[in-house]
PDB file of N, CA and C in Angstrom:
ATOM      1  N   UNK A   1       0.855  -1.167   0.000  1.00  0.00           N
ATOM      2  CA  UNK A   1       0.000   0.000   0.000  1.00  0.00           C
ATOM      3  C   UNK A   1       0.905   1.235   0.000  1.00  0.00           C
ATOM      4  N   UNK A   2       0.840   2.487  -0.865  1.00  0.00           N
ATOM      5  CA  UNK A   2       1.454   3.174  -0.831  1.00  0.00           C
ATOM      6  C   UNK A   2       0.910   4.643   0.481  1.00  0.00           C
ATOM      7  N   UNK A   3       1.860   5.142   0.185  1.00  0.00           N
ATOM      8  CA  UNK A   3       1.309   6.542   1.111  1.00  0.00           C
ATOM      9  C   UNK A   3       0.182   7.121   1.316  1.00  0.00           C
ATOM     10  N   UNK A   4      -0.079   7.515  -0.562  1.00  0.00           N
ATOM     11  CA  UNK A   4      -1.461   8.161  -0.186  1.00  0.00           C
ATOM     12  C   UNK A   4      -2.568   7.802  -0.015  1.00  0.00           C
ATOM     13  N   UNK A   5      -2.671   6.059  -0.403  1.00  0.00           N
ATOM     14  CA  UNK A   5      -3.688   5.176  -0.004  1.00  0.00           C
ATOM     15  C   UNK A   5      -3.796   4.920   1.898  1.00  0.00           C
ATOM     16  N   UNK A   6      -2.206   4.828   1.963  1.00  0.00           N
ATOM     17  CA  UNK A   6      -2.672   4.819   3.593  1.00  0.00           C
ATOM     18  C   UNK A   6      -3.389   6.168   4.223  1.00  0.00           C
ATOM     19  N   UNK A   7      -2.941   7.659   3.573  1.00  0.00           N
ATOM     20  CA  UNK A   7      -3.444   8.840   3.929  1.00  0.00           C
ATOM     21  C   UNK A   7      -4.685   9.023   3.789  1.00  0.00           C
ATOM     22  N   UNK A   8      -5.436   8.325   2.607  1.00  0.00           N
ATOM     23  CA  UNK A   8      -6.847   8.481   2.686  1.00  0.00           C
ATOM     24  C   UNK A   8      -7.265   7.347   3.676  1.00  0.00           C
ATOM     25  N   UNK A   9      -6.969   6.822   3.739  1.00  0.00           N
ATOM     26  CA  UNK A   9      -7.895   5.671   4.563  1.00  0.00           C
ATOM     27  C   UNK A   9      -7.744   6.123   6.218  1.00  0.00           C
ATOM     28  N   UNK A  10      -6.573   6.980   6.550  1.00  0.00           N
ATOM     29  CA  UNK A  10      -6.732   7.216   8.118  1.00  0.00           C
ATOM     30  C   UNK A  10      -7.491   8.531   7.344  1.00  0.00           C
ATOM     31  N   UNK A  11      -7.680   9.201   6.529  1.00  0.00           N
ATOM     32  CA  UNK A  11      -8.717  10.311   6.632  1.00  0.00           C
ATOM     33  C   UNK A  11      -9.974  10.188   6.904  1.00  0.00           C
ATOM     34  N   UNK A  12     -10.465   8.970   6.702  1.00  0.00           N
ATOM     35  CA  UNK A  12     -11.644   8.383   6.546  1.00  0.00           C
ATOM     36  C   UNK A  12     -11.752   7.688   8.175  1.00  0.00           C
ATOM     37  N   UNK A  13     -11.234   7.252   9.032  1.00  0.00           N
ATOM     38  CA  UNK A  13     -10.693   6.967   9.794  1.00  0.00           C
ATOM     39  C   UNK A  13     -10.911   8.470  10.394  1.00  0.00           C
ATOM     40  N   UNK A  14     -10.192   9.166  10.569  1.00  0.00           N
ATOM     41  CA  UNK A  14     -10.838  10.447  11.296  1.00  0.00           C
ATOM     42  C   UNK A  14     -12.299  10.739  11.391  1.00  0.00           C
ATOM     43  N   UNK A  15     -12.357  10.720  10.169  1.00  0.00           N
ATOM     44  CA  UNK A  15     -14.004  11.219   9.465  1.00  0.00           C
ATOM     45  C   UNK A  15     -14.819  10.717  11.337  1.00  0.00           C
ATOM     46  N   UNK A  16     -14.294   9.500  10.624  1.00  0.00           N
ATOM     47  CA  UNK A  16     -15.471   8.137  11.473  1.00  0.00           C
ATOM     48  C   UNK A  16     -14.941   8.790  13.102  1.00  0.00           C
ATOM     49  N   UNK A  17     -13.973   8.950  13.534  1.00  0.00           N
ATOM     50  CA  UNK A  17     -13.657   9.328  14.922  1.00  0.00           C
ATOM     51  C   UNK A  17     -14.348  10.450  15.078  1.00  0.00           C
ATOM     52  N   UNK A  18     -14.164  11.582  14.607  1.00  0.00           N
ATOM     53  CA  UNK A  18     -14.950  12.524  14.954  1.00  0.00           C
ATOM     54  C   UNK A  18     -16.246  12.848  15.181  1.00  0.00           C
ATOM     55  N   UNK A  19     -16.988  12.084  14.078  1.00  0.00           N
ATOM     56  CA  UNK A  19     -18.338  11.383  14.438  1.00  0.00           C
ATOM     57  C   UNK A  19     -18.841  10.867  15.704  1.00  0.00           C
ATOM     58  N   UNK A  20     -18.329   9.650  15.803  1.00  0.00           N
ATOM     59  CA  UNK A  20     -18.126   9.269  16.953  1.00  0.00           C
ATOM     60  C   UNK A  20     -18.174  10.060  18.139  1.00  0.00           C
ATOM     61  N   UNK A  21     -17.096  10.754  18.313  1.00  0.00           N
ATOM     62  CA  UNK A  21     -16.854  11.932  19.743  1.00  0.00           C
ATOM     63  C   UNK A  21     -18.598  12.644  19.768  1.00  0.00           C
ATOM     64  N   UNK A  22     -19.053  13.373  18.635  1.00  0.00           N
ATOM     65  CA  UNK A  22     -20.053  13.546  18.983  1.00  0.00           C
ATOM     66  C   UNK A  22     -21.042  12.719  19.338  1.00  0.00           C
ATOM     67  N   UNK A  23     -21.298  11.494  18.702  1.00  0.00           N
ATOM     68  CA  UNK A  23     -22.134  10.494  18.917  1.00  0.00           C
ATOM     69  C   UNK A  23     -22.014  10.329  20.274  1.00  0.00           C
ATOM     70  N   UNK A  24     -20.892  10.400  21.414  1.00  0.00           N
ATOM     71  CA  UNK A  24     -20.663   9.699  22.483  1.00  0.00           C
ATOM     72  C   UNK A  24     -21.053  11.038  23.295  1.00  0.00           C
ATOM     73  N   UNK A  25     -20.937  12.627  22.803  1.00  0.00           N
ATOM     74  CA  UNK A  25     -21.261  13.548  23.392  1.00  0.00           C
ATOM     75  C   UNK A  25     -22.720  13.751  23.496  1.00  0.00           C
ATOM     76  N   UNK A  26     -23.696  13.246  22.437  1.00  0.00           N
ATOM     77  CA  UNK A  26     -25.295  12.966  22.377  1.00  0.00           C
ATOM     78  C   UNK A  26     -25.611  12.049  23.227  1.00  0.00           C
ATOM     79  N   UNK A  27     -24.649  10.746  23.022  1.00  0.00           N
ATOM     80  CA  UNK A  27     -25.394   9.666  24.362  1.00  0.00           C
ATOM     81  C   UNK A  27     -25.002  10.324  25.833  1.00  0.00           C
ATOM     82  N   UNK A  28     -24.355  10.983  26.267  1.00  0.00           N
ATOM     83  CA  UNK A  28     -24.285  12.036  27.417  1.00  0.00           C
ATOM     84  C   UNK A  28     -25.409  12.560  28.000  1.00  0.00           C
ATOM     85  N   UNK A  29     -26.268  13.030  26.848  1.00  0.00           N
ATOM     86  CA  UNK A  29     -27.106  13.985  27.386  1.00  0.00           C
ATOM     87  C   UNK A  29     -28.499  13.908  26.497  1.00  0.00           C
ATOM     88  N   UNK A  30     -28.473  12.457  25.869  1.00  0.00           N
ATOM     89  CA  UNK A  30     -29.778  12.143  25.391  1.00  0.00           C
ATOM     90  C   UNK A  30     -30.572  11.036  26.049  1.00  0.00           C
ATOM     91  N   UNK A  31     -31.931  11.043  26.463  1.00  0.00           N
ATOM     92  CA  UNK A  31     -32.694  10.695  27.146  1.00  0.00           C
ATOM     93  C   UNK A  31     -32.787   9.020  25.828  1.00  0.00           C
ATOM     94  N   UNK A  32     -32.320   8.182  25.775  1.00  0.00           N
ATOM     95  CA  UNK A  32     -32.600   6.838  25.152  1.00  0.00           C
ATOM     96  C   UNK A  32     -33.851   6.220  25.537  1.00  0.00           C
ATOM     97  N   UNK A  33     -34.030   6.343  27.148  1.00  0.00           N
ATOM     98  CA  UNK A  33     -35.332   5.469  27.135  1.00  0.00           C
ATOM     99  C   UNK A  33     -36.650   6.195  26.569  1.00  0.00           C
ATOM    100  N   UNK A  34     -36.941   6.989  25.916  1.00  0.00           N
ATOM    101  CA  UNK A  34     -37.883   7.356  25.598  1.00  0.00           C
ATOM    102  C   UNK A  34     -38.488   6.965  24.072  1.00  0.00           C
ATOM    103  N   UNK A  35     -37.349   6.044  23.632  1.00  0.00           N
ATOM    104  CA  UNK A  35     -37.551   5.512  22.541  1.00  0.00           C
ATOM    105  C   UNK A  35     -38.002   3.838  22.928  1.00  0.00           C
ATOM    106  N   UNK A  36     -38.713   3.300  21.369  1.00  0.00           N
ATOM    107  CA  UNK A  36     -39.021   1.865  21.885  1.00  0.00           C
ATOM    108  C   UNK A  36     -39.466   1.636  20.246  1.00  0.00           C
ATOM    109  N   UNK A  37     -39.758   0.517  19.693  1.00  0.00           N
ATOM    110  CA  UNK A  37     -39.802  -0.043  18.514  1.00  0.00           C
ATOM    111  C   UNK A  37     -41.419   0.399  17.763  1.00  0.00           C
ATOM    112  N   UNK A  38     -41.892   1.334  18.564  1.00  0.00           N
ATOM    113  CA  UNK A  38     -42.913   2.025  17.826  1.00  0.00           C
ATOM    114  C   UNK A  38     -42.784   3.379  17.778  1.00  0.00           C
ATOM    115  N   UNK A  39     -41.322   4.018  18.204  1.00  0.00           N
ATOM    116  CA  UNK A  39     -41.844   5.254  17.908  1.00  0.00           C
ATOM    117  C   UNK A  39     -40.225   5.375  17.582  1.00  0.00           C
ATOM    118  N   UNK A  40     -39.225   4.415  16.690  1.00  0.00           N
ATOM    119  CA  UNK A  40     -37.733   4.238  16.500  1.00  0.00           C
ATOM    120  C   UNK A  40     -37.917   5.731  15.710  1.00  0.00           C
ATOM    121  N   UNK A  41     -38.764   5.585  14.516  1.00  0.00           N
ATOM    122  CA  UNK A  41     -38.223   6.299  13.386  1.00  0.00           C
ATOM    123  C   UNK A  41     -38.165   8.046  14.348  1.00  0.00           C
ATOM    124  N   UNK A  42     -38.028   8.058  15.746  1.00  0.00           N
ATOM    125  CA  UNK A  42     -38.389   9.615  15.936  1.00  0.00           C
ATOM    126  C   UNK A  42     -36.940   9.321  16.400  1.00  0.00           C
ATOM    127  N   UNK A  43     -35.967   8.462  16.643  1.00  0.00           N
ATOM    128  CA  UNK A  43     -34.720   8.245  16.918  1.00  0.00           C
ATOM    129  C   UNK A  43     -33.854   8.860  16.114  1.00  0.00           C
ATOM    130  N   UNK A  44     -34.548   8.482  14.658  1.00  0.00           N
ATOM    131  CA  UNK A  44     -33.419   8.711  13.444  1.00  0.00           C
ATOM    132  C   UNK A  44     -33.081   9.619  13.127  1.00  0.00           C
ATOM    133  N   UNK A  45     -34.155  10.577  13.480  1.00  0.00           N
ATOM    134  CA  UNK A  45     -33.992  11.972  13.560  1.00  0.00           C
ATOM    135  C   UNK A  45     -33.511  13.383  14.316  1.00  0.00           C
ATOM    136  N   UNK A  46     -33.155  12.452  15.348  1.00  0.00           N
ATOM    137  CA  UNK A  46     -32.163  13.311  16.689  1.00  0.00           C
ATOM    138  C   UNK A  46     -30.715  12.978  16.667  1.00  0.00           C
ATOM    139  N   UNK A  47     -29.735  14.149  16.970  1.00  0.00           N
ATOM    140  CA  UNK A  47     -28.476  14.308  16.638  1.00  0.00           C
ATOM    141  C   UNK A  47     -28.340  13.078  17.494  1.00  0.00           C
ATOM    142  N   UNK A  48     -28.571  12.100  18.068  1.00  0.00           N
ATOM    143  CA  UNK A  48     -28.027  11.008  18.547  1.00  0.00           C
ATOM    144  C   UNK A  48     -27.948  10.050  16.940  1.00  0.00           C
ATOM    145  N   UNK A  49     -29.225   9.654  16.715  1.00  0.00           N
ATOM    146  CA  UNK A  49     -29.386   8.441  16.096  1.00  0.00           C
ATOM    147  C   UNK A  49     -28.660   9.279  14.259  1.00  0.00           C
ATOM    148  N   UNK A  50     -28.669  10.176  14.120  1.00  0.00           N
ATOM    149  CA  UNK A  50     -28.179  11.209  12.996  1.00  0.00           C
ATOM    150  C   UNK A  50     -26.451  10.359  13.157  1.00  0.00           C
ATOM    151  N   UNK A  51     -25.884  11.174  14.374  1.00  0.00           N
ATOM    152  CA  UNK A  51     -24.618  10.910  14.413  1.00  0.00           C
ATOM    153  C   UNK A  51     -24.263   9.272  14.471  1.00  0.00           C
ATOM    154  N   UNK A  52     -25.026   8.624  14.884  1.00  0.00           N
ATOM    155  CA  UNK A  52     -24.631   6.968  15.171  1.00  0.00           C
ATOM    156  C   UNK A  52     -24.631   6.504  13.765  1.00  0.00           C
ATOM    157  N   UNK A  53     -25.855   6.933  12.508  1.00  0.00           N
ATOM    158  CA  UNK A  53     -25.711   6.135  11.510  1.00  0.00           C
ATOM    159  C   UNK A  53     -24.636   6.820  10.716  1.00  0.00           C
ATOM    160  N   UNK A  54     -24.329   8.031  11.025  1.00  0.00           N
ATOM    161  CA  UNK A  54     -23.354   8.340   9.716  1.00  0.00           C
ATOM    162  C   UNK A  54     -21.767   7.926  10.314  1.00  0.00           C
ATOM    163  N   UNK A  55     -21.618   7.650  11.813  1.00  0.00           N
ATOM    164  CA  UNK A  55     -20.500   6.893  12.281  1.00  0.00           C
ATOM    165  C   UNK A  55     -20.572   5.445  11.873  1.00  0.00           C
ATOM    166  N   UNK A  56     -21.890   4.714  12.030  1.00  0.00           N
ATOM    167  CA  UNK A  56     -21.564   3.162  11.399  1.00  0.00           C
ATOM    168  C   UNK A  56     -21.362   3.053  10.017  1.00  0.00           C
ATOM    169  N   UNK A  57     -21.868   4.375   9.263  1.00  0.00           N
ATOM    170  CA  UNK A  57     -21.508   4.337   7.822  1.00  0.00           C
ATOM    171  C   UNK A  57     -20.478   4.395   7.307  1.00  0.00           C
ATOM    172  N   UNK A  58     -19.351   5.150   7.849  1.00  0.00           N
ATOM    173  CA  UNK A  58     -18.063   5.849   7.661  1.00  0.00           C
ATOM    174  C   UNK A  58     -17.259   4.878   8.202  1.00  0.00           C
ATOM    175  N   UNK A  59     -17.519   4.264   9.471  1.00  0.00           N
ATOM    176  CA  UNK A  59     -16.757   2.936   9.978  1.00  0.00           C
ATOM    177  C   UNK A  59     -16.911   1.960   8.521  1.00  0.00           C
ATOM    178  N   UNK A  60     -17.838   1.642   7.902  1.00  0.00           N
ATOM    179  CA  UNK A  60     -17.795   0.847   7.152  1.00  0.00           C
ATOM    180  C   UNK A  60     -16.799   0.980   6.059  1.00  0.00           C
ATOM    181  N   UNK A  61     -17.170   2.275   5.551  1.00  0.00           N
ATOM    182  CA  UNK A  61     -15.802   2.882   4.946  1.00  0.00           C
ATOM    183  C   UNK A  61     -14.443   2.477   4.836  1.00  0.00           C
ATOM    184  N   UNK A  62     -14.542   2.588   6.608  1.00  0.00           N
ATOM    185  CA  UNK A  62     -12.812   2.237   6.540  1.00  0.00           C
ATOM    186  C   UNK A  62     -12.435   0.759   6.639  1.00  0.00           C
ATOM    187  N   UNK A  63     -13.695  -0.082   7.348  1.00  0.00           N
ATOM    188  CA  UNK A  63     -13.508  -1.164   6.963  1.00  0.00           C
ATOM    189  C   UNK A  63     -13.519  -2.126   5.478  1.00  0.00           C
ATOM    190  N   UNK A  64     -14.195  -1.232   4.793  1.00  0.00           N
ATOM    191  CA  UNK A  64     -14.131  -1.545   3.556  1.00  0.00           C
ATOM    192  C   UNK A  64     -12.886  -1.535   2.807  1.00  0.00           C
ATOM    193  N   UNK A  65     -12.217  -0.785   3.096  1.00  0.00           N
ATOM    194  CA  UNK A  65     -10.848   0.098   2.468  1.00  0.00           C
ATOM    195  C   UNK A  65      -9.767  -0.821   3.379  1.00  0.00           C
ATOM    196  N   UNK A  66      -9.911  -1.524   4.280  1.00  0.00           N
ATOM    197  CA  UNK A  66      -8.473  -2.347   4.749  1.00  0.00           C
ATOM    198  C   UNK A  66      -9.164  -3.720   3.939  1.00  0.00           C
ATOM    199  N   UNK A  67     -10.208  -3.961   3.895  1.00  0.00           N
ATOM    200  CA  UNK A  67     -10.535  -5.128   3.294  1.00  0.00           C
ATOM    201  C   UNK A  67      -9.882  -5.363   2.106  1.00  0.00           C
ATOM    202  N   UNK A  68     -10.319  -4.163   1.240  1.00  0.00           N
ATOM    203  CA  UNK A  68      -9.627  -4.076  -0.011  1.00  0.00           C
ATOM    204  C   UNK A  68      -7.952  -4.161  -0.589  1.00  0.00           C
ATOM    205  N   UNK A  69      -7.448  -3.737   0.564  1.00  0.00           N
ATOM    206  CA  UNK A  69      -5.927  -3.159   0.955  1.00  0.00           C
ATOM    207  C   UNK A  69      -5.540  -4.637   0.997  1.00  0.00           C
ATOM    208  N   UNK A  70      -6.254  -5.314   1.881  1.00  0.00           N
ATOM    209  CA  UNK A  70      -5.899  -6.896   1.991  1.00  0.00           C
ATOM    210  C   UNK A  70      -5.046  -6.370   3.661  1.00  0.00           C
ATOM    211  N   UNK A  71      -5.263  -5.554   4.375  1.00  0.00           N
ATOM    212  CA  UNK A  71      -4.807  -5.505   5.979  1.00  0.00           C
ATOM    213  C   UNK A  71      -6.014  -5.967   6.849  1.00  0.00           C
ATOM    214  N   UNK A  72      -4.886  -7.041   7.532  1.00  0.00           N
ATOM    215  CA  UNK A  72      -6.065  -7.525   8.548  1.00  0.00           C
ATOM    216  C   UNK A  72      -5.106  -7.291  10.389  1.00  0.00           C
ATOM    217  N   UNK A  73      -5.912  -6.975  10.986  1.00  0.00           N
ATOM    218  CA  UNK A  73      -6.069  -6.337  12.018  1.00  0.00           C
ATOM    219  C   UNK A  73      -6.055  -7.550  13.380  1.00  0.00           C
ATOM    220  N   UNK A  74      -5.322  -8.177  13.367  1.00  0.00           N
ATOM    221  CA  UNK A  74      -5.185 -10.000  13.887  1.00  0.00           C
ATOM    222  C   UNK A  74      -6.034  -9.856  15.358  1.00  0.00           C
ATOM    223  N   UNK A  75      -5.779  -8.525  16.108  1.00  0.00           N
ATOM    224  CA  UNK A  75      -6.500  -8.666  17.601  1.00  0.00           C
ATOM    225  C   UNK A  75      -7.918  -8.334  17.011  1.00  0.00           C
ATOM    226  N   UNK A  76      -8.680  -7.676  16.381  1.00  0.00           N
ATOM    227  CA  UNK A  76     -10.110  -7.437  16.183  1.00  0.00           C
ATOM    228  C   UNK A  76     -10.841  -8.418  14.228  1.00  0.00           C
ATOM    229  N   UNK A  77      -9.918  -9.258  13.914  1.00  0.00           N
ATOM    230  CA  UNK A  77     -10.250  -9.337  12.388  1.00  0.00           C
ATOM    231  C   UNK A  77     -12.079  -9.842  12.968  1.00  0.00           C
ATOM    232  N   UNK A  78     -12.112 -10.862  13.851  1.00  0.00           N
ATOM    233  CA  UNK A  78     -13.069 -11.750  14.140  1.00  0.00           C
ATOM    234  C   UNK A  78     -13.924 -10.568  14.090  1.00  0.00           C
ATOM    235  N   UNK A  79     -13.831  -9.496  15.306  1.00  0.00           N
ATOM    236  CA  UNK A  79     -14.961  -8.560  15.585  1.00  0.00           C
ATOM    237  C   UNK A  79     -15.394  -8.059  14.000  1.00  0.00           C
ATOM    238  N   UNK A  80     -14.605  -7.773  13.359  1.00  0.00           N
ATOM    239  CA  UNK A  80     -14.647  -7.267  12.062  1.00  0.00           C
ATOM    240  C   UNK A  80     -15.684  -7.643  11.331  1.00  0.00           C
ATOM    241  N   UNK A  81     -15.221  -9.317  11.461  1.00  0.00           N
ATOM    242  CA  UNK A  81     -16.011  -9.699   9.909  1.00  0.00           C
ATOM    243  C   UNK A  81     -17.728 -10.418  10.811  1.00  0.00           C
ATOM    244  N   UNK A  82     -17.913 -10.073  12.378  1.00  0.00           N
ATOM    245  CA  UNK A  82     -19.159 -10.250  12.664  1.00  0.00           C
ATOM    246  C   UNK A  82     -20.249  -8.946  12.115  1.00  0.00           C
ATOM    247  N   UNK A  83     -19.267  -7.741  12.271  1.00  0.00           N
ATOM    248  CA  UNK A  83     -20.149  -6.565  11.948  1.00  0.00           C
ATOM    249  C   UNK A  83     -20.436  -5.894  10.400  1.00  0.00           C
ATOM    250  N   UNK A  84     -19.473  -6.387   9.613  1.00  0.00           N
ATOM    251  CA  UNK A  84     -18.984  -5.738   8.545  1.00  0.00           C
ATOM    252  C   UNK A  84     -20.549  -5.669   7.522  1.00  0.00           C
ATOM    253  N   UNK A  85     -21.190  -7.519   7.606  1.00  0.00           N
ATOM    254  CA  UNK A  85     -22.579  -6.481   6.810  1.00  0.00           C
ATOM    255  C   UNK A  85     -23.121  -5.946   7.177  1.00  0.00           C
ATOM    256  N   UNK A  86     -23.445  -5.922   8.760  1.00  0.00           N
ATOM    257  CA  UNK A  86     -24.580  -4.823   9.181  1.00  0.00           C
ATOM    258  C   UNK A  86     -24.331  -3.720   8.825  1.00  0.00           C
ATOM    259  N   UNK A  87     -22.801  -3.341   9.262  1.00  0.00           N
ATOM    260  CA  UNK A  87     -22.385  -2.151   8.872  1.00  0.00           C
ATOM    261  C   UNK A  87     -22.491  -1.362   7.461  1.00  0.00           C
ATOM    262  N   UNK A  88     -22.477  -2.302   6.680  1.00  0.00           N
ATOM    263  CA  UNK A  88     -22.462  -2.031   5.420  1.00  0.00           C
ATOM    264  C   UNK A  88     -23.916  -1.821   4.777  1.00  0.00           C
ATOM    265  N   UNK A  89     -25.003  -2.306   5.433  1.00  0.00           N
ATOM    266  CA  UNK A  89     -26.394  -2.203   4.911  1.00  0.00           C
ATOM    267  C   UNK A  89     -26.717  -0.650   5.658  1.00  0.00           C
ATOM    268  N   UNK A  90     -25.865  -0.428   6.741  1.00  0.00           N
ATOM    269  CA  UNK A  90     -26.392   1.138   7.447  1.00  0.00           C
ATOM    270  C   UNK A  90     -25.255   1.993   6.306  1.00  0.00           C
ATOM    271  N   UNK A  91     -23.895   1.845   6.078  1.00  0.00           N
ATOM    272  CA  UNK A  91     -23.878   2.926   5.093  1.00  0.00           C
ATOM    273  C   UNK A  91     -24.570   2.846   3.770  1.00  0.00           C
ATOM    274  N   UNK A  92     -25.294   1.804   3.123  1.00  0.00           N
ATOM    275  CA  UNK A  92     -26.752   1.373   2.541  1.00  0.00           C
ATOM    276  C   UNK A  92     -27.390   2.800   2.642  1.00  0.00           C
ATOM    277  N   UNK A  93     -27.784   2.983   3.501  1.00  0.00           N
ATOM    278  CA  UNK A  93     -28.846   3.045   4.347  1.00  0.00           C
ATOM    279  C   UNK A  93     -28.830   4.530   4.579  1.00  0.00           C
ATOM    280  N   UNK A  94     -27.336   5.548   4.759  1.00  0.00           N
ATOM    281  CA  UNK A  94     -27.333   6.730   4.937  1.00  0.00           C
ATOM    282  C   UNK A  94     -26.589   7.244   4.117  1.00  0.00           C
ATOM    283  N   UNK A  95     -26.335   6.649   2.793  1.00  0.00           N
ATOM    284  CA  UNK A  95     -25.650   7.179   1.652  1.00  0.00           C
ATOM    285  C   UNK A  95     -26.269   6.746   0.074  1.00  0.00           C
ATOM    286  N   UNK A  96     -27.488   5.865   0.473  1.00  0.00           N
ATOM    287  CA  UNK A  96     -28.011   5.908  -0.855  1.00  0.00           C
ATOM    288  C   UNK A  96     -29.425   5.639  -0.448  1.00  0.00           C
ATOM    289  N   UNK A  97     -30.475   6.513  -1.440  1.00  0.00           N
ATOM    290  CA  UNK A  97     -32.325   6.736  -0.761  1.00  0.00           C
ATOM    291  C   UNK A  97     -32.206   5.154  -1.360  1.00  0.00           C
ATOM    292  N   UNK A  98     -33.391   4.467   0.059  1.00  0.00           N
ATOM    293  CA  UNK A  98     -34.168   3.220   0.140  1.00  0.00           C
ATOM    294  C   UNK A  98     -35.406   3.196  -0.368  1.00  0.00           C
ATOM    295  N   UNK A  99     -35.422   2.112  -0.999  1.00  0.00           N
ATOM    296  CA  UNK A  99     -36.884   1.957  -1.164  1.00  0.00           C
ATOM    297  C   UNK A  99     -38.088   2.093  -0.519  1.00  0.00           C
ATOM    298  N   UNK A 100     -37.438   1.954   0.396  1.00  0.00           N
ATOM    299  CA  UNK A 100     -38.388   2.392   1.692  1.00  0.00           C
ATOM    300  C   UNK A 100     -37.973   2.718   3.074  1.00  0.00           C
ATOM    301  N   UNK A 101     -39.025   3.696   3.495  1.00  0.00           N
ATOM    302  CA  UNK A 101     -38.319   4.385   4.948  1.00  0.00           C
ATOM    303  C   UNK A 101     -38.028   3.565   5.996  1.00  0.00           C
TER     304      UNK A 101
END
C-alpha cells in the first residue's frame, strides 16, 4: 500500500472518529429510554441516532478500504467480519435513498 492510499484511509478513519466523539457527546445527554420499537423512526432523527448512523456508515468505509488493501487487524479481524454487513447495509442506508423508509 502506498502513502497516499494509507493517507486516505486514516482520513476516513478520522471522518469516522470525529463522528463518533459527537455520537458519544449525544449519548451524554440524550434521554434513550424514551424511545421503543414504535416510535424508532423519531430516533433517526435526533443528533443522537443522525450521528450513530453516519458513524456506522463511515466505519464501514474504513472497513471496507483495509478489506480491499488486503490488511487484517489479527487482535479485532473476528470482531470485524461479525459486523462488517450490518455495517455495510447502514452505510446502505445513509448514503443511498431506500426503497423504503
Amino acid at each position: 500500500m502506498n502513502k497516499e492510499k494509507i493517507g486516505i484511509l486514516h482520513r476516513h478513519w478520522i471522518w469516522a472518529d470525529k463522528i463518533k466523539l459527537l455520537l458519544q457527546k449525544e449519548i451524554s445527554v440524550a434521554d434513550l429510554h424514551e424511545f421503543n420499537e414504535k416510535n424508532f423512526s423519531n430516533l433517526i432523527i435526533t443528533p443522537y441516532g443522525i450521528y450513530m448512523f453516519i458513524w456506522y456508515g463511515l466505519l464501514f468505509v474504513v472497513l471496507e478500504g483495509l478489506k480491499q488493501e488486503k490488511i487484517i487487524i489479527p487482535d479485532i479481524d473476528n470482531e470485524i467480519e461479525e459486523i462488517y454487513e450490518s455495517l455495510r447495509l447502514f452505510r446502505n442506508a445513509v448514503f443511498h435513498i431506500q426503497n423504503q423508509y
